[in-house]
N, C-alpha and C. Protein backbone atom coordinates (compact mmCIF):
# COMPACT_ATOMS: atom_id res chain seq x y z
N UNK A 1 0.83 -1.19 0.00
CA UNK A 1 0.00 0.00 0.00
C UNK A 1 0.87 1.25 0.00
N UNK A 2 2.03 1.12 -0.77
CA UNK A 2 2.95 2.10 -0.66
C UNK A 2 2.41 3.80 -1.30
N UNK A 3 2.61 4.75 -0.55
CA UNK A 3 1.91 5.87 -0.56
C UNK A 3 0.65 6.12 -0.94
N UNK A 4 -0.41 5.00 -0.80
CA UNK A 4 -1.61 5.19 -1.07
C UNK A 4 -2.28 5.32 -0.56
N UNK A 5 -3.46 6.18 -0.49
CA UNK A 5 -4.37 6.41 0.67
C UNK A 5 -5.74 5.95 0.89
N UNK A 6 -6.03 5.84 2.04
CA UNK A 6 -6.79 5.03 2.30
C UNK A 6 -8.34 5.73 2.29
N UNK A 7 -9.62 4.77 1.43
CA UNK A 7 -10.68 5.86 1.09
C UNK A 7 -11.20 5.67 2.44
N UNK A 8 -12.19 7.22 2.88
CA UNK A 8 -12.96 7.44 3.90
C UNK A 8 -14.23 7.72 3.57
N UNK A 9 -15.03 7.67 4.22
CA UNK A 9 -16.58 7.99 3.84
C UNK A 9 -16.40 9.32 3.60
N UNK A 10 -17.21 10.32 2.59
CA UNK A 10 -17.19 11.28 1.48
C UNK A 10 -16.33 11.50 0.40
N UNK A 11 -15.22 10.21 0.32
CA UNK A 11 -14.72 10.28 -1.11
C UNK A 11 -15.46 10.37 -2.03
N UNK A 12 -14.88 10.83 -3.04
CA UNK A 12 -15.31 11.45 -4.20
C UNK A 12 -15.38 10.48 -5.45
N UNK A 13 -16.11 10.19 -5.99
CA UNK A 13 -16.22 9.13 -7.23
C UNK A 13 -16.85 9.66 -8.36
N UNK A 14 -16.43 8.75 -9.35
CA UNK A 14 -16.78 9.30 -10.39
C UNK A 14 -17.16 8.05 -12.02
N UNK A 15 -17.98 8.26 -12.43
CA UNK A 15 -18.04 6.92 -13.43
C UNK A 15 -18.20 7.32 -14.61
N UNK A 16 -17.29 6.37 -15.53
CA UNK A 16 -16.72 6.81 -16.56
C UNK A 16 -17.87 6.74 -17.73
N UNK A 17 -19.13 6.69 -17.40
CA UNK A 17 -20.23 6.63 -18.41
C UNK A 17 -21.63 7.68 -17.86
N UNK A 18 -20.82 8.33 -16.42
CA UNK A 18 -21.81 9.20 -16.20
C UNK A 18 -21.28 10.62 -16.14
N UNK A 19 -22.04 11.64 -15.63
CA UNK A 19 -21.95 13.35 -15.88
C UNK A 19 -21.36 14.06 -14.70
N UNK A 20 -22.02 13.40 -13.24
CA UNK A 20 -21.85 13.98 -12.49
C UNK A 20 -21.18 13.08 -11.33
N UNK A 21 -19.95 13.76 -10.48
CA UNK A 21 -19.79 12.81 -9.48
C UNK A 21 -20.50 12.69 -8.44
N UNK A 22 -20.18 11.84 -7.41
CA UNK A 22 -21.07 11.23 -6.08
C UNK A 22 -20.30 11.27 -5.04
N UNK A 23 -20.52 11.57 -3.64
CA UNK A 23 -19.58 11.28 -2.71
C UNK A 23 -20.29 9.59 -2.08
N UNK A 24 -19.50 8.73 -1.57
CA UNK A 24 -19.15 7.94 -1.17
C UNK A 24 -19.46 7.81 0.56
N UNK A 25 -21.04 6.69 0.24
CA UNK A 25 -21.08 6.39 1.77
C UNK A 25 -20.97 5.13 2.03
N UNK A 26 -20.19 5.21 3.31
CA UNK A 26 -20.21 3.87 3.87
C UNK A 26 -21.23 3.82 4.80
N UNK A 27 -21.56 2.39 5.14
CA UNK A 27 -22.67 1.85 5.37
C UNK A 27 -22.56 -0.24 6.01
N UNK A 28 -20.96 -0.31 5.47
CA UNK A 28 -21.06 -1.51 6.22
C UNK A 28 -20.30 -1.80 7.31
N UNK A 29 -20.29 -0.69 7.91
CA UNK A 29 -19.86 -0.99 9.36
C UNK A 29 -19.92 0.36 9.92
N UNK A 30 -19.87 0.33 11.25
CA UNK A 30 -19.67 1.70 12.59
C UNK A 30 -18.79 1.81 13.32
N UNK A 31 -17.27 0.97 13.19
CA UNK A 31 -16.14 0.26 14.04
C UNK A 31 -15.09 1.03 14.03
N UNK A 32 -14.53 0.80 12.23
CA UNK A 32 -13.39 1.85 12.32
C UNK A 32 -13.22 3.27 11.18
N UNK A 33 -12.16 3.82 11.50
CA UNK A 33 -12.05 4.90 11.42
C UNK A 33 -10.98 5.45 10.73
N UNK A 34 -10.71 6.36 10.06
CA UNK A 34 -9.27 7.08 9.24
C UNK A 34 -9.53 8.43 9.31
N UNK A 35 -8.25 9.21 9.87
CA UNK A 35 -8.26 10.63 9.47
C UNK A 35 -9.31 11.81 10.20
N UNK A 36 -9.21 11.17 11.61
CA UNK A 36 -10.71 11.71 12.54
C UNK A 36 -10.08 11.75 13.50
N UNK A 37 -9.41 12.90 14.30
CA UNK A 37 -8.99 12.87 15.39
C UNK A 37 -9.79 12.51 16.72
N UNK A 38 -11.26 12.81 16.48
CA UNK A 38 -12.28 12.42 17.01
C UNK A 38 -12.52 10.73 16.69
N UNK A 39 -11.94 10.49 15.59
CA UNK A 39 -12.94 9.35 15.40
C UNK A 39 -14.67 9.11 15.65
N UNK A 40 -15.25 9.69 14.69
CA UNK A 40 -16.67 10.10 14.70
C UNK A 40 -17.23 9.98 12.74
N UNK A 41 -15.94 10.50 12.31
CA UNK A 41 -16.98 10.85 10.85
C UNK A 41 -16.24 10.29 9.66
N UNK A 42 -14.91 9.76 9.79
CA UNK A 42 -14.53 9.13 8.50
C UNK A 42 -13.86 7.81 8.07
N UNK A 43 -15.56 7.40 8.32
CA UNK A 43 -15.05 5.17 8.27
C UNK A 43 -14.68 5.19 7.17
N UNK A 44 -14.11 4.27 7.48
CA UNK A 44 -12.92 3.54 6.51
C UNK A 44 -13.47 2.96 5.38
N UNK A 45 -13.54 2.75 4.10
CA UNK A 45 -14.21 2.04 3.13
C UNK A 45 -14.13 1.40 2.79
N UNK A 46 -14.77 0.14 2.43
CA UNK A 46 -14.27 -1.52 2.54
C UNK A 46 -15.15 -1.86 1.01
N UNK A 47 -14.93 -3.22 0.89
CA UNK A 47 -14.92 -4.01 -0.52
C UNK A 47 -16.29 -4.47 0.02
N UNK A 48 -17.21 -4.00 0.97
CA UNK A 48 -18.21 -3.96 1.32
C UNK A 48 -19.87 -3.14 0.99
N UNK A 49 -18.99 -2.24 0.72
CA UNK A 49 -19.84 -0.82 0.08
C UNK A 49 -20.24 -1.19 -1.45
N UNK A 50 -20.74 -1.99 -1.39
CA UNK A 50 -21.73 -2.51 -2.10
C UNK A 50 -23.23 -1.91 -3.11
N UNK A 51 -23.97 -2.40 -3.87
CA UNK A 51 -25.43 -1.69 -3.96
C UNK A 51 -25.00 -0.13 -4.35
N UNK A 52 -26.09 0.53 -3.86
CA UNK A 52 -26.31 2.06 -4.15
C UNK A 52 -25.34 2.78 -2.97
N UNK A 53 -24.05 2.36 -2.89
CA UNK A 53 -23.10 3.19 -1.64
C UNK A 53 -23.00 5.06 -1.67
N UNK A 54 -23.89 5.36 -2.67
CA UNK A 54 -23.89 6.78 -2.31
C UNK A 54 -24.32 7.76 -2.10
N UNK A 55 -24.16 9.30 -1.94
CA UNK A 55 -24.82 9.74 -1.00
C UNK A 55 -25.99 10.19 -1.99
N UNK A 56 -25.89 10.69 -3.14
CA UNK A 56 -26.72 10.90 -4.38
C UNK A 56 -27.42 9.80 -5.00
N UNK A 57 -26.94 8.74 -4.90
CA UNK A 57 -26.88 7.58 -5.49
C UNK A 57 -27.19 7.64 -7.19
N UNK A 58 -26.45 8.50 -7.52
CA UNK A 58 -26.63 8.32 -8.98
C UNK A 58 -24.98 9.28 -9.46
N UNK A 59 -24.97 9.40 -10.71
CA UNK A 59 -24.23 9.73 -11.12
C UNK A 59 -24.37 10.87 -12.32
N UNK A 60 -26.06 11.08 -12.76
CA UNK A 60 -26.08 12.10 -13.27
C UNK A 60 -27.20 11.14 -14.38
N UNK A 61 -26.81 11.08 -15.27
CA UNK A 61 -27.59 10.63 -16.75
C UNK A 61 -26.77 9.73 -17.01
N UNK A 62 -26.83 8.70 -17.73
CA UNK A 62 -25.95 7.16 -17.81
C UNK A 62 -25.68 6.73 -19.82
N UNK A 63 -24.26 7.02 -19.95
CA UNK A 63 -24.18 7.45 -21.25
C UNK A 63 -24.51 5.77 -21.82
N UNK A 64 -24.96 4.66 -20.93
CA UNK A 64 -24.93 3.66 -21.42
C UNK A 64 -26.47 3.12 -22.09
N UNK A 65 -27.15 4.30 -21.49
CA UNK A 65 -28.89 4.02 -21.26
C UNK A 65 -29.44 4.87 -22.02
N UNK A 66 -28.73 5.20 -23.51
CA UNK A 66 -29.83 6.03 -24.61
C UNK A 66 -30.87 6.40 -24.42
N UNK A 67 -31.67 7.50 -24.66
CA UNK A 67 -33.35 7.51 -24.85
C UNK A 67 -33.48 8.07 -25.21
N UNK A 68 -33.72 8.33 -26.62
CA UNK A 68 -34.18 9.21 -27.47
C UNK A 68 -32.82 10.73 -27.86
N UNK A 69 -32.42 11.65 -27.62
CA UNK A 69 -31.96 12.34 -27.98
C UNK A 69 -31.41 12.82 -26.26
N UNK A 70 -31.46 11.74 -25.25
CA UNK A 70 -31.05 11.87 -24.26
C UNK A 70 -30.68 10.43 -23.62
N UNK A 71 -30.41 10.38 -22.17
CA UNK A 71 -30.16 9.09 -21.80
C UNK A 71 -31.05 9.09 -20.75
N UNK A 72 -30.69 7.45 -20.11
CA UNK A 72 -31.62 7.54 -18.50
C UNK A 72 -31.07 8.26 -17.36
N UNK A 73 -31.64 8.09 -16.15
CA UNK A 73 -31.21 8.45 -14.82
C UNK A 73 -30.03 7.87 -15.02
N UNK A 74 -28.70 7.55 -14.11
CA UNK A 74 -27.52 6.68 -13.94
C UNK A 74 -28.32 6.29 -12.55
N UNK A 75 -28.35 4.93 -12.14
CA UNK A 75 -28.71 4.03 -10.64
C UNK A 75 -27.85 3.16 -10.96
N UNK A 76 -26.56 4.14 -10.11
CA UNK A 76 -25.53 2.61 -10.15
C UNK A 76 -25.99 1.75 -9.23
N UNK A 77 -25.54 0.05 -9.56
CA UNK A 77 -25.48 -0.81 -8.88
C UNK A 77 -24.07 -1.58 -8.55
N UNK A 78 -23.79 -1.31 -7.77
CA UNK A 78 -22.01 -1.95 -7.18
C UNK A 78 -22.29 -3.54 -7.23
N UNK A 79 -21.31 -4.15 -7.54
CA UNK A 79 -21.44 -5.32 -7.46
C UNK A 79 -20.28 -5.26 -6.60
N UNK A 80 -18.86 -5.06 -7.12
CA UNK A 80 -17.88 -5.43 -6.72
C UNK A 80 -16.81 -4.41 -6.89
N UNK A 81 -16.07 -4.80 -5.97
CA UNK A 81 -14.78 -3.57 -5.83
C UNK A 81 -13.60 -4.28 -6.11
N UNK A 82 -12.59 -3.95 -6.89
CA UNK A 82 -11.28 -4.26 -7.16
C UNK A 82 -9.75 -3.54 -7.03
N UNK A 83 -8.85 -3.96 -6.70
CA UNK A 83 -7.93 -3.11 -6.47
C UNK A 83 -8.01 -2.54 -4.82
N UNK A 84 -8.76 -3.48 -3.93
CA UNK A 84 -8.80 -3.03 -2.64
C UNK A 84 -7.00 -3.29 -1.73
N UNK A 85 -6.61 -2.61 -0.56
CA UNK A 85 -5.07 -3.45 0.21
C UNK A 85 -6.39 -4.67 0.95
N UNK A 86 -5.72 -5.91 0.37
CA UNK A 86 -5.50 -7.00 0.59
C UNK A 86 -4.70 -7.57 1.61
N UNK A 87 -3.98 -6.58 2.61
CA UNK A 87 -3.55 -7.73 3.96
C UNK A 87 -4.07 -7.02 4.44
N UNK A 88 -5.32 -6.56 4.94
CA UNK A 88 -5.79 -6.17 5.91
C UNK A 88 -7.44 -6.39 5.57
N UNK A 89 -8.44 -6.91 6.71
CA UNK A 89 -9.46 -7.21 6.71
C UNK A 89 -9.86 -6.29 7.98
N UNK A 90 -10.45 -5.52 7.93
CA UNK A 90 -11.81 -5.07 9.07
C UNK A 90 -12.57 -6.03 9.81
N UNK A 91 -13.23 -5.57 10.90
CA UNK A 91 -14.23 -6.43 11.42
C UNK A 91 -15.54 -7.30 11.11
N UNK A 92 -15.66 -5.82 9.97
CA UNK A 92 -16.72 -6.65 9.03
C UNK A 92 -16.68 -7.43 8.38
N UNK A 93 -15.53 -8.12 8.41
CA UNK A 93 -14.81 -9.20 7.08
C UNK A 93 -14.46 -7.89 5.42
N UNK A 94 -14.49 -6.88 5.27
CA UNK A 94 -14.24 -6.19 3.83
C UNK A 94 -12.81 -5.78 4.00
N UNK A 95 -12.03 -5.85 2.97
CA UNK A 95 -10.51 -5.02 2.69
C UNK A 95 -11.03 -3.31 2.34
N UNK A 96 -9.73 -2.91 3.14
CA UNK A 96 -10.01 -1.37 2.85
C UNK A 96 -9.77 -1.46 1.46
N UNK A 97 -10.15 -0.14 0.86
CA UNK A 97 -10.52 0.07 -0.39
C UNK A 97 -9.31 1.22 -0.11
N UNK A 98 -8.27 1.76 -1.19
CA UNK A 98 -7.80 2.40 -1.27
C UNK A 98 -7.87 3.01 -2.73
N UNK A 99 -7.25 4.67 -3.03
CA UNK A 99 -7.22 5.50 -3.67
C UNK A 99 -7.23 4.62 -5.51
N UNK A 100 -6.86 3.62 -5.97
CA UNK A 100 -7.16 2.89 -6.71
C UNK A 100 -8.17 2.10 -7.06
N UNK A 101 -8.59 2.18 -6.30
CA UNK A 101 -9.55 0.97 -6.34
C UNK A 101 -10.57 1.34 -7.40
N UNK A 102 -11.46 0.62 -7.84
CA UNK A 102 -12.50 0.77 -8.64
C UNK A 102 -13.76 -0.24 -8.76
N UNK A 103 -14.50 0.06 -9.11
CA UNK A 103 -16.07 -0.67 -8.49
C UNK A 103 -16.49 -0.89 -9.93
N UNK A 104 -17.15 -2.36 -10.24
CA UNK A 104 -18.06 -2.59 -11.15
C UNK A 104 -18.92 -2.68 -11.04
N UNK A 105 -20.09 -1.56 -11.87
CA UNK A 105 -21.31 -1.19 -11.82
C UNK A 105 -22.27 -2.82 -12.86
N UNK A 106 -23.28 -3.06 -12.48
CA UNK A 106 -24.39 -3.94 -13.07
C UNK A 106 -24.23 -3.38 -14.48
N UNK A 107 -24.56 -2.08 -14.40
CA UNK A 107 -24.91 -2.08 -15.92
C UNK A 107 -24.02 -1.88 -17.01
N UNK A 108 -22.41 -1.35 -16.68
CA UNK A 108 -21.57 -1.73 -17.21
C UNK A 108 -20.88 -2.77 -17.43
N UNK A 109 -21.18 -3.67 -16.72
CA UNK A 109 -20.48 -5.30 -16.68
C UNK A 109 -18.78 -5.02 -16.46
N UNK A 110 -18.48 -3.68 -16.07
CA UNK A 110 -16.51 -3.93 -16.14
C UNK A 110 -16.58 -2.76 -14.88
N UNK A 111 -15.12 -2.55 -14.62
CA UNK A 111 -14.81 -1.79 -13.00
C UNK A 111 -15.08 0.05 -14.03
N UNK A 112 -16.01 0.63 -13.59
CA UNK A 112 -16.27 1.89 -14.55
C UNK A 112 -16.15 3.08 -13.57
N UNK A 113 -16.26 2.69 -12.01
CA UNK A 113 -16.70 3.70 -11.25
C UNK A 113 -14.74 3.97 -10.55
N UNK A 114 -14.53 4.84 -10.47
CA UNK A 114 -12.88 5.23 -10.16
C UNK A 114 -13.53 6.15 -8.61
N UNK A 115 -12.18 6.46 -7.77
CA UNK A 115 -12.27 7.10 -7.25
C UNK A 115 -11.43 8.28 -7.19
N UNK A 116 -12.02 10.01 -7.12
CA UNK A 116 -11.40 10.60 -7.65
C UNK A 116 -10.41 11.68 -6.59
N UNK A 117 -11.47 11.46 -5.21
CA UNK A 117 -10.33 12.06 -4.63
C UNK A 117 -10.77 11.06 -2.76
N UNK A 118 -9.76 10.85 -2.33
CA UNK A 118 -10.30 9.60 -0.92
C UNK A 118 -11.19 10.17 0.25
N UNK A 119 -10.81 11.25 0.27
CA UNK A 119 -12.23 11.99 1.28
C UNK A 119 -10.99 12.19 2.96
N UNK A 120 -10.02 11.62 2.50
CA UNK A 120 -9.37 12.44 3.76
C UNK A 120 -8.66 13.75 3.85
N UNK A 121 -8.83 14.41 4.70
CA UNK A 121 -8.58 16.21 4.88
C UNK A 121 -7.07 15.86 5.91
N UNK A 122 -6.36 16.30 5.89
CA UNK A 122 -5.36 16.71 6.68
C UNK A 122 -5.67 17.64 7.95
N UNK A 123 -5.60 17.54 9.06
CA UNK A 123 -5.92 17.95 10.37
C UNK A 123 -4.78 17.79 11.23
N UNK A 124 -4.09 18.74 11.19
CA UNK A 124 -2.71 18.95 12.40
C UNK A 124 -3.32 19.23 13.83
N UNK A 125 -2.61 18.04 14.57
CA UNK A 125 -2.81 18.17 15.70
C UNK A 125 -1.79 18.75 17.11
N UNK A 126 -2.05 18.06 18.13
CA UNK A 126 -0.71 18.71 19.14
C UNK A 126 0.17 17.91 18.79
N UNK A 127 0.21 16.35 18.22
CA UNK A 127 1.69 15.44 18.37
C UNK A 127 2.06 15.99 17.49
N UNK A 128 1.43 16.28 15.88
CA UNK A 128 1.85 16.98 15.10
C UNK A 128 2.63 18.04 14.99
N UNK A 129 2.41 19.11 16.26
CA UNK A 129 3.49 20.27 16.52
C UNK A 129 4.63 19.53 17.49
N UNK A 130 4.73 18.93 18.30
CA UNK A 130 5.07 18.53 18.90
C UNK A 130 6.76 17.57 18.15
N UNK A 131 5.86 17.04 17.12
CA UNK A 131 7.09 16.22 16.25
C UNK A 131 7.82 17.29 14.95
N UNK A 132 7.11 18.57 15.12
CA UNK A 132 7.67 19.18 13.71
C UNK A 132 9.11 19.65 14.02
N UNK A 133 9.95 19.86 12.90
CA UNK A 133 11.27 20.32 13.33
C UNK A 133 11.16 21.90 13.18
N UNK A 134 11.94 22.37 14.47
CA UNK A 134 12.37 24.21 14.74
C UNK A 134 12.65 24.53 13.20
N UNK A 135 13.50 24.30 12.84
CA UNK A 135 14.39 25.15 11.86
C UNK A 135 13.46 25.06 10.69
N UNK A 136 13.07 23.93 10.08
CA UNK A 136 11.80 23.81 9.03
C UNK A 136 10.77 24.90 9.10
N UNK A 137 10.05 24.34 10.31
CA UNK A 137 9.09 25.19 10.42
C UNK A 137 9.24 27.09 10.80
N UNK A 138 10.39 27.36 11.09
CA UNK A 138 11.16 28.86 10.76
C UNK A 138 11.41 29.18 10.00
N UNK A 139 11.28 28.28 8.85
CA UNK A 139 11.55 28.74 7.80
C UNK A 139 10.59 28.80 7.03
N UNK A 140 9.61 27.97 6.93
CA UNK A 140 7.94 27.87 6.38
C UNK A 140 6.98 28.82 6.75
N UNK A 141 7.36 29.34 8.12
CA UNK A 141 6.41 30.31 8.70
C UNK A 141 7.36 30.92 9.46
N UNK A 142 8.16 32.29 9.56
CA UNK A 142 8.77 33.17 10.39
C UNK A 142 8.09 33.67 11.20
N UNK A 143 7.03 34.20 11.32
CA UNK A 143 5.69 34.90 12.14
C UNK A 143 5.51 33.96 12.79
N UNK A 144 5.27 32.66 13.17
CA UNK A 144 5.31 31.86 14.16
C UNK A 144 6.18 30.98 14.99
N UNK A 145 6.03 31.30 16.39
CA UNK A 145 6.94 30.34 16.95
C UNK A 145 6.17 29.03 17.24
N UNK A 146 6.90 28.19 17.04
CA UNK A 146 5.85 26.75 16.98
C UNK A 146 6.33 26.30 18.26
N UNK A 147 7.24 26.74 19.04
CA UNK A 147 7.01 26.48 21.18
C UNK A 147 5.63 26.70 21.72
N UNK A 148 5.25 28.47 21.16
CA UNK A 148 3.98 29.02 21.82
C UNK A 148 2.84 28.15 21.26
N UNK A 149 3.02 27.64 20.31
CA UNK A 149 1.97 26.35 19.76
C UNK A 149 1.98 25.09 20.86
N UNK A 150 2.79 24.71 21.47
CA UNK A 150 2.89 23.22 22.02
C UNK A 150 2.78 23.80 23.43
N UNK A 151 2.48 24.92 24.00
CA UNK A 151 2.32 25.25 25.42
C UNK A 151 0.76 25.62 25.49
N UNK A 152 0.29 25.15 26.65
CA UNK A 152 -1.24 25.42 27.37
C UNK A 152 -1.33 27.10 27.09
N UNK A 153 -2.31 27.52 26.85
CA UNK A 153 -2.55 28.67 26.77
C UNK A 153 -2.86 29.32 27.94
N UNK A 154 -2.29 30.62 28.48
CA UNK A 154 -2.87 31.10 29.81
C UNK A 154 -4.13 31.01 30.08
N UNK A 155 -4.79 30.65 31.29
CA UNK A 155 -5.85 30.97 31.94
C UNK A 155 -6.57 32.24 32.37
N UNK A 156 -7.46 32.72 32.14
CA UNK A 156 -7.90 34.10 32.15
C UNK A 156 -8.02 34.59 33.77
N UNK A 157 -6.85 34.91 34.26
CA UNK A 157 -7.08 35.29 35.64
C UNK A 157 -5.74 36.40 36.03
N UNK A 158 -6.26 37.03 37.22
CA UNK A 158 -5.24 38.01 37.58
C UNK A 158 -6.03 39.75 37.35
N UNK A 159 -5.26 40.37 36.76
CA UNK A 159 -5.80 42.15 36.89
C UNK A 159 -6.28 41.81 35.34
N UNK A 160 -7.45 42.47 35.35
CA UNK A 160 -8.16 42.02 34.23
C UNK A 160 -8.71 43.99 34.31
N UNK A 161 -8.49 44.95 33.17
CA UNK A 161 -8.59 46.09 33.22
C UNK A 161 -10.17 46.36 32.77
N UNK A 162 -11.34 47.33 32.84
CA UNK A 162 -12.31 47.55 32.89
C UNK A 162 -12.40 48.37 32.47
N UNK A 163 -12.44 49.01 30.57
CA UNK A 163 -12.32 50.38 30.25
C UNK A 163 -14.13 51.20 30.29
N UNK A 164 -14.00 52.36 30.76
CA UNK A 164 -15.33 52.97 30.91
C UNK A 164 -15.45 54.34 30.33
C-alpha cells in the first residue's frame, strides 16, 4: 500500500459513463475509522460498500442508457470492488478500499466507477506540533513560533482592566 491512501466515507467518485460525481457512503460498518482525530466521521471504506453506496446515489444521466436524444437516470449498482489493500481485513470481514480501487457497476459489466479524490482532509494536531522540526518550520512560517503552539494557553485570571 505504498503511498496510497486510504478511502474514507465522502470520497469522491466518479463513473466513466456518467456526468456527475457522487460522494461515497459507507454503510457496512460503525467500528473503524481514518483521518478523525475524534474518530466520529470518516469510516474507513471496505470491498463492502456494495449496492447504491452513495450519498446521491446516482451519477447524473448514464451514457450507457440512450433515450431518445437523451439518456436515463444513472442508478448505479455496485457489485464489486477491485484493487482493494488486501492484507488487511476489518471487522466486518471487507478489505479497505484504497485511492485505486474501482467498483463494477451492473450495468456496465466492467470496473467503470474510479475514485477521484479519498475523502481524507489533513488535520494537524498537538503530536503533530510537537514532532515538527524548529528550523523547518522557521523557515515555512517566520511569524510563528511553533514552542507558543505546544504550550497550554494562559488561563484568564489576575488584573483584568475595565475600560469605561
Amino acid at each position: 500500500m505504498s503511498e496510497k491512501h486510504i478511502v474514507v466515507q465522502g470520497a469522491l467518485c466518479k463513473c466513466q459513463h456518467g456526468f456527475a460525481p457522487d460522494k461515497l457512503k459507507v454503510s457496512s460498518h460503525t467500528n473503524e475509522y481514518a483521518n478523525d482525530k475524534d474518530g466520529s466521521q470518516k469510516l474507513i471504506a471496505t470491498t463492502l460498500e456494495i449496492g447504491q453506496p452513495f450519498e446521491a446515489k446516482t451519477f447524473g444521466q448514464c451514457k450507457l442508457q440512450p433515450m431518445g436524444s437523451s439518456y436515463k437516470p444513472c442508478q448505479p449498482m455496485i457489485t464489486e470492488w477491485q484493487g482493494a489493500y488486501e492484507d488487511a481485513i476489518l471487522k466486518n470481514g471487507g478489505n479497505i478500499l484504497i485511492e485505486d480501487s474501482k467498483a463494477t457497476c451492473a450495468i456496465a459489466g466492467s470496473p467503470c466507477v474510479e475514485i477521484t479524490n479519498h475523502g481524507q482532509i489533513a488535520e494537524p494536531g498537538q503530536q503533530n506540533m510537537s514532532n515538527a522540526d524548529e528550523d523547518t518550520q522557521a523557515q515555512l512560517n517566520p511569524m510563528v513560533n511553533t514552542n507558543d503552539m505546544s504550550t497550554t494557553a494562559p488561563a484568564d485570571s489576575g488584573i483584568i482592566e475595565s475600560v469605561k
